[in-house]
N, C-alpha and C. Protein backbone atom coordinates (compact mmCIF):
# COMPACT_ATOMS: atom_id res chain seq x y z
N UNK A 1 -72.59 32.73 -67.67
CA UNK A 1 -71.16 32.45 -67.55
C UNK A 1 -70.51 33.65 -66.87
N UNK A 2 -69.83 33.65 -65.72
CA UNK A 2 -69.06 34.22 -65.02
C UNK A 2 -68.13 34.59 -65.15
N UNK A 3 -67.22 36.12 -65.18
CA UNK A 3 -66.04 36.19 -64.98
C UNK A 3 -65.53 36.44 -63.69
N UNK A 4 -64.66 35.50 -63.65
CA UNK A 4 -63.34 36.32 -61.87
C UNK A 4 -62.49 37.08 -62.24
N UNK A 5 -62.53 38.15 -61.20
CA UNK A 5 -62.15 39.27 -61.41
C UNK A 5 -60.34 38.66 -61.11
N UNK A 6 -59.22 39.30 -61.50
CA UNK A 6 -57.62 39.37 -61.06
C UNK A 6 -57.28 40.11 -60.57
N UNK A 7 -56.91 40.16 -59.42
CA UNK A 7 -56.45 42.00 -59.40
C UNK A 7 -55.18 42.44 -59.78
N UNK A 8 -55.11 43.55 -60.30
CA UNK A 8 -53.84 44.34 -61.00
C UNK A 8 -52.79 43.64 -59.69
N UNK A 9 -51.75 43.09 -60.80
CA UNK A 9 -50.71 42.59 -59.88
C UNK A 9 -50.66 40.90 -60.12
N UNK A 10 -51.67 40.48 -59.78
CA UNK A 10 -51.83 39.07 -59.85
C UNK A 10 -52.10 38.71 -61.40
N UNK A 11 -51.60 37.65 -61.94
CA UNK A 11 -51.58 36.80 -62.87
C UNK A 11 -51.98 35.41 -62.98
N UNK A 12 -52.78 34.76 -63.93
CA UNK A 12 -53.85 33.90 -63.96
C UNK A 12 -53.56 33.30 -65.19
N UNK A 13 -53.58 31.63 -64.75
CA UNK A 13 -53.35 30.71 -65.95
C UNK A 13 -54.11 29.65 -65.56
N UNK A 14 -54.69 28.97 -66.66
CA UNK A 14 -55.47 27.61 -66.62
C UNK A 14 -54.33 26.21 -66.90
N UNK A 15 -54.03 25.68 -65.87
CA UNK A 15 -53.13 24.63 -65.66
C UNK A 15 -53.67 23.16 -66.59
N UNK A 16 -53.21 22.70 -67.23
CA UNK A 16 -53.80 21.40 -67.23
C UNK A 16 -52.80 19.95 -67.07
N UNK A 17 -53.44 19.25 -66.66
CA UNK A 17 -52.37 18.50 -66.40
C UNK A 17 -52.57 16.90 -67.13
N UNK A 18 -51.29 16.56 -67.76
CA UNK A 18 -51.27 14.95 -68.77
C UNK A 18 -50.51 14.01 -68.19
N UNK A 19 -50.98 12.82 -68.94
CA UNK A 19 -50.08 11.75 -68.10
C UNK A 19 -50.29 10.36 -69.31
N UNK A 20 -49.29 9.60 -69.51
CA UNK A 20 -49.33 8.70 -69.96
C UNK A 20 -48.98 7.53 -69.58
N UNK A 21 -50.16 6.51 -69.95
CA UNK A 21 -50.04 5.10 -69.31
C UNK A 21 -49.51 4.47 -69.93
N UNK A 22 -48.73 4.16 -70.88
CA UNK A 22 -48.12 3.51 -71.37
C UNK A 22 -46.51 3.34 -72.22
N UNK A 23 -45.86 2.72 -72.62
CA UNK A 23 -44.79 3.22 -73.14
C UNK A 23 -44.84 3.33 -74.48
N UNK A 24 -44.09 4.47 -75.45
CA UNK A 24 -44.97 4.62 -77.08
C UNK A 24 -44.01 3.73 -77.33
N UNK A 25 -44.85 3.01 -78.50
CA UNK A 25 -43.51 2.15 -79.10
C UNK A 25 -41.90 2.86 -79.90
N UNK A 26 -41.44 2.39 -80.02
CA UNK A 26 -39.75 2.89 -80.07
C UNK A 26 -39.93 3.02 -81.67
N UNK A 27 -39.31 4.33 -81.91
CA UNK A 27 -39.03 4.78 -83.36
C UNK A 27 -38.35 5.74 -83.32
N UNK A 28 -37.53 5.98 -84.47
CA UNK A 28 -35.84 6.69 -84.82
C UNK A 28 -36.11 7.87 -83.86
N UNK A 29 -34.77 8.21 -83.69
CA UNK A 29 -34.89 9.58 -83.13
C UNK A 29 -35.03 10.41 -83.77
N UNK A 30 -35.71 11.79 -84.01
CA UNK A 30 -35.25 12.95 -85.22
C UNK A 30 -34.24 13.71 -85.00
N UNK A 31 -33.80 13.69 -86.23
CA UNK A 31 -32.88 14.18 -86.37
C UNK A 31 -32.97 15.58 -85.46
N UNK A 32 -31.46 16.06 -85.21
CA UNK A 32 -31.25 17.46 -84.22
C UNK A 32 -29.53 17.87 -84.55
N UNK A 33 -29.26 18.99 -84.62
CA UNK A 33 -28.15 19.48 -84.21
C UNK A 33 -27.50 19.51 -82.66
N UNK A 34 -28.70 19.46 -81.86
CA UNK A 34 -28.23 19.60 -80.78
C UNK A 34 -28.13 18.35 -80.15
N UNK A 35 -27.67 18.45 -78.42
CA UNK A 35 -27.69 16.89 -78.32
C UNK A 35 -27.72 17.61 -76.37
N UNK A 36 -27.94 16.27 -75.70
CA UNK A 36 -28.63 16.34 -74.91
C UNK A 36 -27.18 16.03 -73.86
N UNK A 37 -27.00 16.56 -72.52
CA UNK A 37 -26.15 16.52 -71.69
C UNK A 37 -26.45 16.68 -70.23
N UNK A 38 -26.34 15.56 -69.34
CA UNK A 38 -26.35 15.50 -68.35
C UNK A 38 -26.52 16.98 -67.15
N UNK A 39 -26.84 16.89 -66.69
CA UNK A 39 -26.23 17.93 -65.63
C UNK A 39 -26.32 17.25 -64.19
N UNK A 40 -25.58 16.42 -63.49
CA UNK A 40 -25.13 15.94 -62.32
C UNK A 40 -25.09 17.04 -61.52
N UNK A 41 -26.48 16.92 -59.85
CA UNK A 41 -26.04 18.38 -59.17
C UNK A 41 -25.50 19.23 -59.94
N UNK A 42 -25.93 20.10 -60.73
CA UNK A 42 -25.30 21.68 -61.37
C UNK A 42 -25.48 22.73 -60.46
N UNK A 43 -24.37 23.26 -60.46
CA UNK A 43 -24.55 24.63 -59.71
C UNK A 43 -25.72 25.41 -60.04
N UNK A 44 -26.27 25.89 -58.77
CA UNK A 44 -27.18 26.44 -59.05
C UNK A 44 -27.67 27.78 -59.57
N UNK A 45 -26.26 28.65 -59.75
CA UNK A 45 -26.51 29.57 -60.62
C UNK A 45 -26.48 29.37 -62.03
N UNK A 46 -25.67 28.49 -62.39
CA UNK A 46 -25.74 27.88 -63.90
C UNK A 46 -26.92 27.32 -63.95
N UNK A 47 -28.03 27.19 -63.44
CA UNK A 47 -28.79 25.82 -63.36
C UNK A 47 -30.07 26.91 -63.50
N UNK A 48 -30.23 27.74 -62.40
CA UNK A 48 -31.15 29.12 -62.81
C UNK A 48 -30.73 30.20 -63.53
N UNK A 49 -29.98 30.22 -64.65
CA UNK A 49 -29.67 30.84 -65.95
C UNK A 49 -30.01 30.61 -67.02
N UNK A 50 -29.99 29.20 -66.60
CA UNK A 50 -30.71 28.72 -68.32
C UNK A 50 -32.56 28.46 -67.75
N UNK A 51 -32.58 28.47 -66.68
CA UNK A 51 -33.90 28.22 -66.58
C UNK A 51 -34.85 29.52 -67.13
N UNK A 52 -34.05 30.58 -66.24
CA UNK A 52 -34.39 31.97 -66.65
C UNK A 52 -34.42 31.79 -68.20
N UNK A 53 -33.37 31.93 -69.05
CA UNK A 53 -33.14 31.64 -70.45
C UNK A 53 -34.80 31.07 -71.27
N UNK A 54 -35.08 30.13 -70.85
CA UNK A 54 -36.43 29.36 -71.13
C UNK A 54 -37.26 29.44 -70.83
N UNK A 55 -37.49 30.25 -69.77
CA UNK A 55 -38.75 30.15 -68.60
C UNK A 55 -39.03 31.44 -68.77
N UNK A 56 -38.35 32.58 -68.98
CA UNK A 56 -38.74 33.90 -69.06
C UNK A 56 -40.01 34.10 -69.90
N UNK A 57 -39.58 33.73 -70.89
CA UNK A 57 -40.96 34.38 -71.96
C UNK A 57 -42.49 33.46 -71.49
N UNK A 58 -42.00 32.72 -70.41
CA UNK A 58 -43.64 32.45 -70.02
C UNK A 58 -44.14 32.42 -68.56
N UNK A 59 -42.94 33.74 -68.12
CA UNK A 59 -43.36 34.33 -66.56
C UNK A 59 -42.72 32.73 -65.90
N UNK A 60 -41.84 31.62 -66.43
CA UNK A 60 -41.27 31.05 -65.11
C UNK A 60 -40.36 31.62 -64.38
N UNK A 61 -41.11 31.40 -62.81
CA UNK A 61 -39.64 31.91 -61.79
C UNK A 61 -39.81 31.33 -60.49
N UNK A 62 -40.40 30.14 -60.83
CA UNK A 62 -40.49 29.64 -58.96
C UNK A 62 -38.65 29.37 -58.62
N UNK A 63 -37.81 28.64 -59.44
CA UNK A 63 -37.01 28.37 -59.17
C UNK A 63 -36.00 29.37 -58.95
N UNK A 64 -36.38 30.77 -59.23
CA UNK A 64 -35.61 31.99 -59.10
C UNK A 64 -35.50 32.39 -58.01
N UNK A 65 -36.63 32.33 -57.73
CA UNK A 65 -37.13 32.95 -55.79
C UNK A 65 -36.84 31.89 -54.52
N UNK A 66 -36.67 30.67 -55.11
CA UNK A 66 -36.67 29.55 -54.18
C UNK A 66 -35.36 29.48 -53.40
N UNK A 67 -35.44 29.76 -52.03
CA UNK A 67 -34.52 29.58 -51.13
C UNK A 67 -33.11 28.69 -51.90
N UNK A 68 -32.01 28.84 -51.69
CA UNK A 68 -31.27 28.10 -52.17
C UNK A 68 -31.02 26.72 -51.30
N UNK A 69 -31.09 26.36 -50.02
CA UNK A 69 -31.22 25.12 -49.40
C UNK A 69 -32.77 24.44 -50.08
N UNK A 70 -33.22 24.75 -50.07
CA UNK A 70 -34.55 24.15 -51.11
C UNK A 70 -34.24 23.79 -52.40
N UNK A 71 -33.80 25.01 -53.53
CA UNK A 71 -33.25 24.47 -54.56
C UNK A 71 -32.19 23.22 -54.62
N UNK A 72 -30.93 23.60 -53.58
CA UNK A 72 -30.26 22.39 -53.48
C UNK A 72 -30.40 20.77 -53.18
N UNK A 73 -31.41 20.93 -52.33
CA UNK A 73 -32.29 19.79 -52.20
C UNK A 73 -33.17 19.05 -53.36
N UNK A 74 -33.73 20.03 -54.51
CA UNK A 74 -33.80 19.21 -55.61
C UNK A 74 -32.93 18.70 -56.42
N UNK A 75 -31.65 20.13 -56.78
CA UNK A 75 -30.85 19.48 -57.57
C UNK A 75 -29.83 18.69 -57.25
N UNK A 76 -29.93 18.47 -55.95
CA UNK A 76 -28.79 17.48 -55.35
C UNK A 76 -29.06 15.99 -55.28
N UNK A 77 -30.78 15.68 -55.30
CA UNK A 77 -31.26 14.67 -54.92
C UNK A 77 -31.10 14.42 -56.00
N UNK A 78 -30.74 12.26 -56.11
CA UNK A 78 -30.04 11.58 -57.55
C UNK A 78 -31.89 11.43 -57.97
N UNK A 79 -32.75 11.43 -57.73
CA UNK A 79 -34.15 10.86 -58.19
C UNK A 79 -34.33 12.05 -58.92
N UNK A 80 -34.06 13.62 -58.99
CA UNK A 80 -33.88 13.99 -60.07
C UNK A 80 -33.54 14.44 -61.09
N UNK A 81 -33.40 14.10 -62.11
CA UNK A 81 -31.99 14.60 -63.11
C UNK A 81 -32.67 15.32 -64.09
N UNK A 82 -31.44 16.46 -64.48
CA UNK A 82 -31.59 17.65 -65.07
C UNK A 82 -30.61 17.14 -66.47
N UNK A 83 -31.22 17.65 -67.31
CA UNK A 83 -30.46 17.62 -69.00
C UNK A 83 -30.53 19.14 -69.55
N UNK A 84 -29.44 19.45 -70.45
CA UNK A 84 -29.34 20.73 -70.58
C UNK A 84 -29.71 20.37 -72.55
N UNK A 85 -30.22 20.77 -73.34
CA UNK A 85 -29.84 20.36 -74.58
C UNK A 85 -28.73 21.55 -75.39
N UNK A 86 -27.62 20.95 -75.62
CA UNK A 86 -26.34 21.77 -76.08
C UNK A 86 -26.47 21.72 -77.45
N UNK A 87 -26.03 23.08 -77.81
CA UNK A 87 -25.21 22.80 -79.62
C UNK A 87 -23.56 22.60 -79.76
N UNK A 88 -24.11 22.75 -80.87
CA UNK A 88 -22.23 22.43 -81.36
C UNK A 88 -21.22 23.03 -80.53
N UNK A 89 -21.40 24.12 -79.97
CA UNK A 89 -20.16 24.93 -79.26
C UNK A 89 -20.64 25.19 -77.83
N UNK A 90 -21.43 23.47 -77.53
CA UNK A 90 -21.73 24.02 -76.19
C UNK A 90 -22.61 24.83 -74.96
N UNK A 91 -23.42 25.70 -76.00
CA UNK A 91 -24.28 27.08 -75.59
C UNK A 91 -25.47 25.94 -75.29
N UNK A 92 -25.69 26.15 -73.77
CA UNK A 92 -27.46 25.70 -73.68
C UNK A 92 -28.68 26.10 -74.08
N UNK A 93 -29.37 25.70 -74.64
CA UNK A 93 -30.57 26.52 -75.61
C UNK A 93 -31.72 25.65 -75.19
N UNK A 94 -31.96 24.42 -74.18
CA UNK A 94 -32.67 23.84 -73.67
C UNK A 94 -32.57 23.07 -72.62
N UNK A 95 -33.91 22.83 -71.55
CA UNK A 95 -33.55 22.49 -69.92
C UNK A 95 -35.02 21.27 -70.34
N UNK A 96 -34.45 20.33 -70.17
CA UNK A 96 -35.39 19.28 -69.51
C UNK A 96 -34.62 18.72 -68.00
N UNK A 97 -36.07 18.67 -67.09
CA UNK A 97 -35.86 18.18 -65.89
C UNK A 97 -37.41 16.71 -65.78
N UNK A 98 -36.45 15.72 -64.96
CA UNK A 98 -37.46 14.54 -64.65
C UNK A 98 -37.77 13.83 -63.22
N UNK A 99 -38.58 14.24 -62.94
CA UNK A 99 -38.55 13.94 -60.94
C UNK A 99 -38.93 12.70 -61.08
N UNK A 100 -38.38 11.64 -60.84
CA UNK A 100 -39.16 10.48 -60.36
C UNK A 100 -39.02 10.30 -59.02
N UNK A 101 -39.74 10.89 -57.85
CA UNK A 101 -40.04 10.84 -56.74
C UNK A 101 -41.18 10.26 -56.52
N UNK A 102 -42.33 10.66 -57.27
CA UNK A 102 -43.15 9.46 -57.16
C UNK A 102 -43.22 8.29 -57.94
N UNK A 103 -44.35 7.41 -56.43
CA UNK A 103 -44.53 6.05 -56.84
C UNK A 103 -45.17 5.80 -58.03
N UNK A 104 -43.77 4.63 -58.92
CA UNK A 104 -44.15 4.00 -59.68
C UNK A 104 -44.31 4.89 -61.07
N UNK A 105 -43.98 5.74 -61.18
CA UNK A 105 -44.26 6.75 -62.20
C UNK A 105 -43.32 8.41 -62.12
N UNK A 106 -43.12 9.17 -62.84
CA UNK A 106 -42.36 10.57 -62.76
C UNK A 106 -42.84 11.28 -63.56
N UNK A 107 -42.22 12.38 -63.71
CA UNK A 107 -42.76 13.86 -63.72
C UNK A 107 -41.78 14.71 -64.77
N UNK A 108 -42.75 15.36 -66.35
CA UNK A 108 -41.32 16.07 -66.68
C UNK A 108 -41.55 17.70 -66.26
N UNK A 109 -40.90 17.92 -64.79
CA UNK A 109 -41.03 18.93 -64.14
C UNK A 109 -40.66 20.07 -65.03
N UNK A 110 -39.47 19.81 -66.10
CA UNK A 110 -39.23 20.82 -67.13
C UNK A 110 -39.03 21.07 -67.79
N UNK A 111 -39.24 21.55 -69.16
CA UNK A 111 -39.59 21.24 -71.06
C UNK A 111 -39.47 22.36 -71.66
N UNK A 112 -38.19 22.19 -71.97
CA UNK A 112 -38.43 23.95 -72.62
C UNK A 112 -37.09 24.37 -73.56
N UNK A 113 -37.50 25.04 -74.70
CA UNK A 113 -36.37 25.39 -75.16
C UNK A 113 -36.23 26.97 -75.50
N UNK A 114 -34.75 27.37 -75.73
CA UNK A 114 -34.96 28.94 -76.21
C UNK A 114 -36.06 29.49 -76.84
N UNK A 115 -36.77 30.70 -76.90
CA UNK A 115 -37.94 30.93 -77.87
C UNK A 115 -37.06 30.71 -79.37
N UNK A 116 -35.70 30.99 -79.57
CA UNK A 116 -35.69 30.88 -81.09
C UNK A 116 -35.04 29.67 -81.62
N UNK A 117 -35.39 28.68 -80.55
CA UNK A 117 -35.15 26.90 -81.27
C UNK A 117 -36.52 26.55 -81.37
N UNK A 118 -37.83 27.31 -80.95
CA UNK A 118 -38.92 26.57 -81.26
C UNK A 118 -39.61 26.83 -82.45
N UNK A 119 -40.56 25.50 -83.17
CA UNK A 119 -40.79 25.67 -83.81
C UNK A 119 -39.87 25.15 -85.30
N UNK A 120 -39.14 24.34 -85.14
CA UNK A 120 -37.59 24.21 -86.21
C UNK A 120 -37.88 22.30 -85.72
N UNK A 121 -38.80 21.73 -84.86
CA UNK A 121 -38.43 20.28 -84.99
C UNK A 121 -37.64 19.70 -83.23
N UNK A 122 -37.03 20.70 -83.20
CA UNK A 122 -36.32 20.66 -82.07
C UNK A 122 -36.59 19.57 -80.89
N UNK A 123 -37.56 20.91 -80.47
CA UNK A 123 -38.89 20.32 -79.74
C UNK A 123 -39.63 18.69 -79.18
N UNK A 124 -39.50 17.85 -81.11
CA UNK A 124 -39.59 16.65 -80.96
C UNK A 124 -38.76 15.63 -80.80
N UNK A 125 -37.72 16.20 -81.25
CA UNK A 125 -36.05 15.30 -80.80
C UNK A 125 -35.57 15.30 -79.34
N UNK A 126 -36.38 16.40 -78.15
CA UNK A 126 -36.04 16.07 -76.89
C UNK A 126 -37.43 15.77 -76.62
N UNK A 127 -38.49 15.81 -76.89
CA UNK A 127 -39.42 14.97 -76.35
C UNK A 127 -39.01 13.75 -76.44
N UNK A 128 -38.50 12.95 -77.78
CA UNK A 128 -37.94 11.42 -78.10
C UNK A 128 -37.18 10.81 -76.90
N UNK A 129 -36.06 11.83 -76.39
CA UNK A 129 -35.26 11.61 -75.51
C UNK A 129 -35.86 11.47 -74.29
N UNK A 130 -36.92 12.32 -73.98
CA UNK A 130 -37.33 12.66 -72.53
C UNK A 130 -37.91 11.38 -72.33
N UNK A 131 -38.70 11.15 -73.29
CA UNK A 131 -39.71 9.52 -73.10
C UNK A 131 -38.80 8.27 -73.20
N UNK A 132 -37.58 8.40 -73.84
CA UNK A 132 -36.77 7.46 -73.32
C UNK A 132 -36.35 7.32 -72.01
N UNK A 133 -35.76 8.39 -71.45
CA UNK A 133 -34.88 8.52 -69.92
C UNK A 133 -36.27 8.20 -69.20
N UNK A 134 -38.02 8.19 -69.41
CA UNK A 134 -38.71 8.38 -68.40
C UNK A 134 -38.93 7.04 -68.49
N UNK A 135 -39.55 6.60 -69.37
CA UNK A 135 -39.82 5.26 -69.24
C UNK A 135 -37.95 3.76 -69.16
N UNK A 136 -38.82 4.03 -67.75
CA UNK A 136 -36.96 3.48 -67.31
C UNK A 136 -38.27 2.28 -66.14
N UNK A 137 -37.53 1.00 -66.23
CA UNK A 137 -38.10 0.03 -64.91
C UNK A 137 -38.74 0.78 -63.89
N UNK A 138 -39.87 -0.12 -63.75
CA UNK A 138 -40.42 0.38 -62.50
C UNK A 138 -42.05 1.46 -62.73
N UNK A 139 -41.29 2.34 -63.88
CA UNK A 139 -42.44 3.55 -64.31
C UNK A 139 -43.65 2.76 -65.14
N UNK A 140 -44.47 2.99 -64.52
CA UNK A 140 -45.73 2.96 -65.34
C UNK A 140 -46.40 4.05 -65.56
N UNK A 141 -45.99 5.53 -65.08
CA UNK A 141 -47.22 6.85 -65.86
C UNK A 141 -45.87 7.88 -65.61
N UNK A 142 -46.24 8.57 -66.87
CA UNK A 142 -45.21 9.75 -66.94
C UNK A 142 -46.31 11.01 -67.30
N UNK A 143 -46.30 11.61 -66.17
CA UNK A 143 -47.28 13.49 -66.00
C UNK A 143 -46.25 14.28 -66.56
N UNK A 144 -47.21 15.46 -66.91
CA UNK A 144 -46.64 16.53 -67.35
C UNK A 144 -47.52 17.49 -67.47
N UNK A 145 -47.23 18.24 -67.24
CA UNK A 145 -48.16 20.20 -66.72
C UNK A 145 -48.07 20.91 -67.88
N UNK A 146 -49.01 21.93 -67.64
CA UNK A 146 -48.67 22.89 -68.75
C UNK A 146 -49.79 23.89 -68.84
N UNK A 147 -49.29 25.08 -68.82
CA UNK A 147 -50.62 26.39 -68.26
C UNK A 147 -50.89 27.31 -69.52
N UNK A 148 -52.03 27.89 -69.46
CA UNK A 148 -52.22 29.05 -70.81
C UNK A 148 -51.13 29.77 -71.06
N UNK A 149 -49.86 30.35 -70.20
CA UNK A 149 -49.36 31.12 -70.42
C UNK A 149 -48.18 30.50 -71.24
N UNK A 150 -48.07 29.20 -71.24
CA UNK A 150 -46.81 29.16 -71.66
C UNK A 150 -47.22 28.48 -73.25
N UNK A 151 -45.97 28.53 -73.86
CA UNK A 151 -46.17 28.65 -75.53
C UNK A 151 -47.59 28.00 -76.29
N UNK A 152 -48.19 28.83 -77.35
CA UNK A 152 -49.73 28.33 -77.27
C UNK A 152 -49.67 26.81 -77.84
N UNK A 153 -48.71 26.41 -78.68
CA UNK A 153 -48.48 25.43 -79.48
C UNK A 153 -48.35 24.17 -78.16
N UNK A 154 -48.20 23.99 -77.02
CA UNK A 154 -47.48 23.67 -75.56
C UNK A 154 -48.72 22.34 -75.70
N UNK A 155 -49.42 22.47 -75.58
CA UNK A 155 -50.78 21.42 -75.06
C UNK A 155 -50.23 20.86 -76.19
N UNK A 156 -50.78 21.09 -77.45
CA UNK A 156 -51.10 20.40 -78.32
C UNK A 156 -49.64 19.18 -78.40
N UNK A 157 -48.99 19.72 -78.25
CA UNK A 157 -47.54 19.67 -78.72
C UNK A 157 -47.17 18.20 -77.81
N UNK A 158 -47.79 18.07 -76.60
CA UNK A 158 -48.01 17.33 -75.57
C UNK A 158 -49.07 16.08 -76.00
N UNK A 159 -49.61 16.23 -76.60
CA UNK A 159 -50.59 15.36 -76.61
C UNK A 159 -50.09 14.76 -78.13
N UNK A 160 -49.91 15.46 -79.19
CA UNK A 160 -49.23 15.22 -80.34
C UNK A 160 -48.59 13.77 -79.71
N UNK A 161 -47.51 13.88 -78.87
CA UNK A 161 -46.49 12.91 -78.39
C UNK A 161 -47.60 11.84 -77.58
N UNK A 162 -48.48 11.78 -77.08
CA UNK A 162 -48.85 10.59 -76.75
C UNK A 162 -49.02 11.18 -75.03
N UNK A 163 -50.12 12.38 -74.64
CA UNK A 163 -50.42 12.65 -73.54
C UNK A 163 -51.69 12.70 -73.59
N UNK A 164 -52.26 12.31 -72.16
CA UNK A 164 -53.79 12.59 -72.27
C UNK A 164 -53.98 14.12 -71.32
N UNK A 165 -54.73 14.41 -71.35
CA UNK A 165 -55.50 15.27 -70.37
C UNK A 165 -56.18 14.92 -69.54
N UNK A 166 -55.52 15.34 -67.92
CA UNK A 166 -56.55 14.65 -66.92
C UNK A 166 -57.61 15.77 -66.40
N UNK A 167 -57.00 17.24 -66.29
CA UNK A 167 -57.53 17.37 -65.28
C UNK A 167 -56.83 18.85 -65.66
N UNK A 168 -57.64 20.04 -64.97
CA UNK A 168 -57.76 21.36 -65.35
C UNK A 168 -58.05 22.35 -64.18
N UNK A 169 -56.85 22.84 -63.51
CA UNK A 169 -56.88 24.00 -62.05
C UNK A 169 -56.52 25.10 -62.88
N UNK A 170 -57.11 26.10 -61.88
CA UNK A 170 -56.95 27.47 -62.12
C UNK A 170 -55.29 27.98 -60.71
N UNK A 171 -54.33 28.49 -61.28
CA UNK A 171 -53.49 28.60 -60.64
C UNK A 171 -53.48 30.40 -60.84
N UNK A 172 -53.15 30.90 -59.58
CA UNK A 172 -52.98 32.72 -59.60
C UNK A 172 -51.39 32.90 -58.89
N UNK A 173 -50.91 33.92 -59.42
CA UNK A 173 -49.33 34.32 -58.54
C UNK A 173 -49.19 35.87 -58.83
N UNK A 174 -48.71 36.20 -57.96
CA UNK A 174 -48.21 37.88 -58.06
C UNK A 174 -46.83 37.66 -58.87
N UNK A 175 -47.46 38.64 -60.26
CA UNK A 175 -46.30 38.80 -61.53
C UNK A 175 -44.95 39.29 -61.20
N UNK A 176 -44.15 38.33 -61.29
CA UNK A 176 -42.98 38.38 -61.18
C UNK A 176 -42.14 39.60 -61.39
N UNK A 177 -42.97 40.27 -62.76
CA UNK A 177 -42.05 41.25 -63.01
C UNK A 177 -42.45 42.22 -62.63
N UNK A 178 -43.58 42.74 -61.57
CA UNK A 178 -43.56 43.92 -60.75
C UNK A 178 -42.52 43.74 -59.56
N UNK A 179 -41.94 42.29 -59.23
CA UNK A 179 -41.51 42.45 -58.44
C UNK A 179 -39.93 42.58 -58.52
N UNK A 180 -39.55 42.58 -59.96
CA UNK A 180 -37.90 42.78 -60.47
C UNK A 180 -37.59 41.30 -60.62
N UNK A 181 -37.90 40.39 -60.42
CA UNK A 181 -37.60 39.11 -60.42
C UNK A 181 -37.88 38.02 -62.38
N UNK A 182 -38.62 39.00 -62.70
CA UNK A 182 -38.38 39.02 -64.60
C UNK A 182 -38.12 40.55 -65.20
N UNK A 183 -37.83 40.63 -66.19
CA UNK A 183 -37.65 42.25 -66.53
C UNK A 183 -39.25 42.44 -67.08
N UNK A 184 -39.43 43.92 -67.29
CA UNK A 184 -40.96 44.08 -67.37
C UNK A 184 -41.19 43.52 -68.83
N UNK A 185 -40.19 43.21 -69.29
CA UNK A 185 -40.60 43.56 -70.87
C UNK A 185 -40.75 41.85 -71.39
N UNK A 186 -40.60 41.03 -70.16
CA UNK A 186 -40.82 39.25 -70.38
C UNK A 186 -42.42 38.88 -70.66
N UNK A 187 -42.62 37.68 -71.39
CA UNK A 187 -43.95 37.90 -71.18
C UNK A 187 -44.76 38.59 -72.15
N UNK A 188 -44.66 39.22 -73.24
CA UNK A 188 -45.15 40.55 -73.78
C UNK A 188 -46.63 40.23 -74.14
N UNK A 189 -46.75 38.61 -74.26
CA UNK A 189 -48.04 38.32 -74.29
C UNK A 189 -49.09 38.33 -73.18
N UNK A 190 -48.37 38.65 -71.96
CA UNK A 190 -49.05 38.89 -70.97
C UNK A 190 -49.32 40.49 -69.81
N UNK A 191 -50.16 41.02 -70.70
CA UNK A 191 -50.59 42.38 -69.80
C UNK A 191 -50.18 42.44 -68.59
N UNK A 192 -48.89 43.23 -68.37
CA UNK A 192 -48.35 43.55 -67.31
C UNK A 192 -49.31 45.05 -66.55
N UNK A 193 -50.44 44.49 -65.08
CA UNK A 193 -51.06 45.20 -65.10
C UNK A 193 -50.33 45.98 -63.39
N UNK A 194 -49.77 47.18 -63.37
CA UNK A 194 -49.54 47.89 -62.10
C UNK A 194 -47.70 48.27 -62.58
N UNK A 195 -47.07 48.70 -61.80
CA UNK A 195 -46.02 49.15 -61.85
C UNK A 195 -44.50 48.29 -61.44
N UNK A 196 -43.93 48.24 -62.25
CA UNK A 196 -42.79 47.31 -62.28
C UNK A 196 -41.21 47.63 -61.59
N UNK A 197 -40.73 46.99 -60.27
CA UNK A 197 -40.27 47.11 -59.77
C UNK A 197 -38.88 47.64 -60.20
N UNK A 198 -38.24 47.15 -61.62
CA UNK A 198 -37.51 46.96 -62.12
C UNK A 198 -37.36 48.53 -62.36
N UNK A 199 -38.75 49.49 -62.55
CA UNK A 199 -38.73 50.92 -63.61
C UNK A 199 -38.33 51.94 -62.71
């Protein structure tokens, strides 16, 4: 058995990717304090704040770096809609996003809540939701991603809800936070190896 080498700088996660063929049958929602809210085209600095917000502690940042005529082009297009999950006074503490661009089926491009709503239930009260808004006419398979780095509970948590596992890439990227684009200290589960732009 082989190891590949990384080189200092670059960062390495085992992707796997789920999908479900069918629709789960319908049962209560769980209970939540929070509740789930549209975001119609959101500005895109509000829109990469909370992403940052969620995405940090597991090195997300494509949407940080992404040209803003690119970004606008996703969040402008109606095929895909962004939900923020709010509390009582408003504060976003969670980002689900759902591409249905492809045929016959969509994508939950994004699943995530504050690190300190997880773990409390949360979690399964916008999955409830997400599989409602996905399975909408027309859809017959709803994918969904999910890499070593991000929360370990993440797979399981996925499949818990009614995902299979198809299929397993090795994905590499130069760590964000040598390049100032996360702070060094994001991530802590992940050996920040070389010098951080930010220091």
């Amino acid at each position: 058995m082989g190891l590949i080498p990384v080189a200092d700088g670059q960062v390495a996660t085992v992707v796997t990717s789920l999908e479900m063929r069918e629709r789960p049958r319908p049962r209560p929602l769980p209970p939540s304090p929070l509740r789930l809210v549209r975001w119609a085209a959101p500005a895109s600095d509000k829109y990469r704040t909370l992403f940052r917000r969620v995405g940090a502690p597991w090195l997300w940042f494509s949407r940080l770096v992404m040209a803003e005529d690119a970004l606008r082009a996703i969040l402008d297009d109606s095929r895909i809609e962004v939900y923020a999950a709010v509390d009582r006074h408003g504060i976003e503490l969670g980002l689900l996003e759902i591409d249905f661009r492809m045929e016959a089926g969509c994508e939950l491009s994004y699943f995530a809540l504050v690190p300190e709503m997880t773990g409390k239930g949360h979690g399964g009260w916008m999955m409830a939701h997400a599989l409602q808004l996905a399975w909408r006419k027309g859809v017959e398979r709803v994918r969904v991603h999910t890499g070593s780095l991000d929360h370990p509970r993440a797979l399981g948590f996925y499949r818990h809800h009614g995902f299979t596992p198809t299929r397993r890439t090795v994905e590499t990227f130069a760590d964000p936070r040598l390049a100032g684009i996360l702070p060094a200290d994001a991530a802590p589960h992940v050996p920040l190896l070389g010098t951080s732009a930010a220091r």
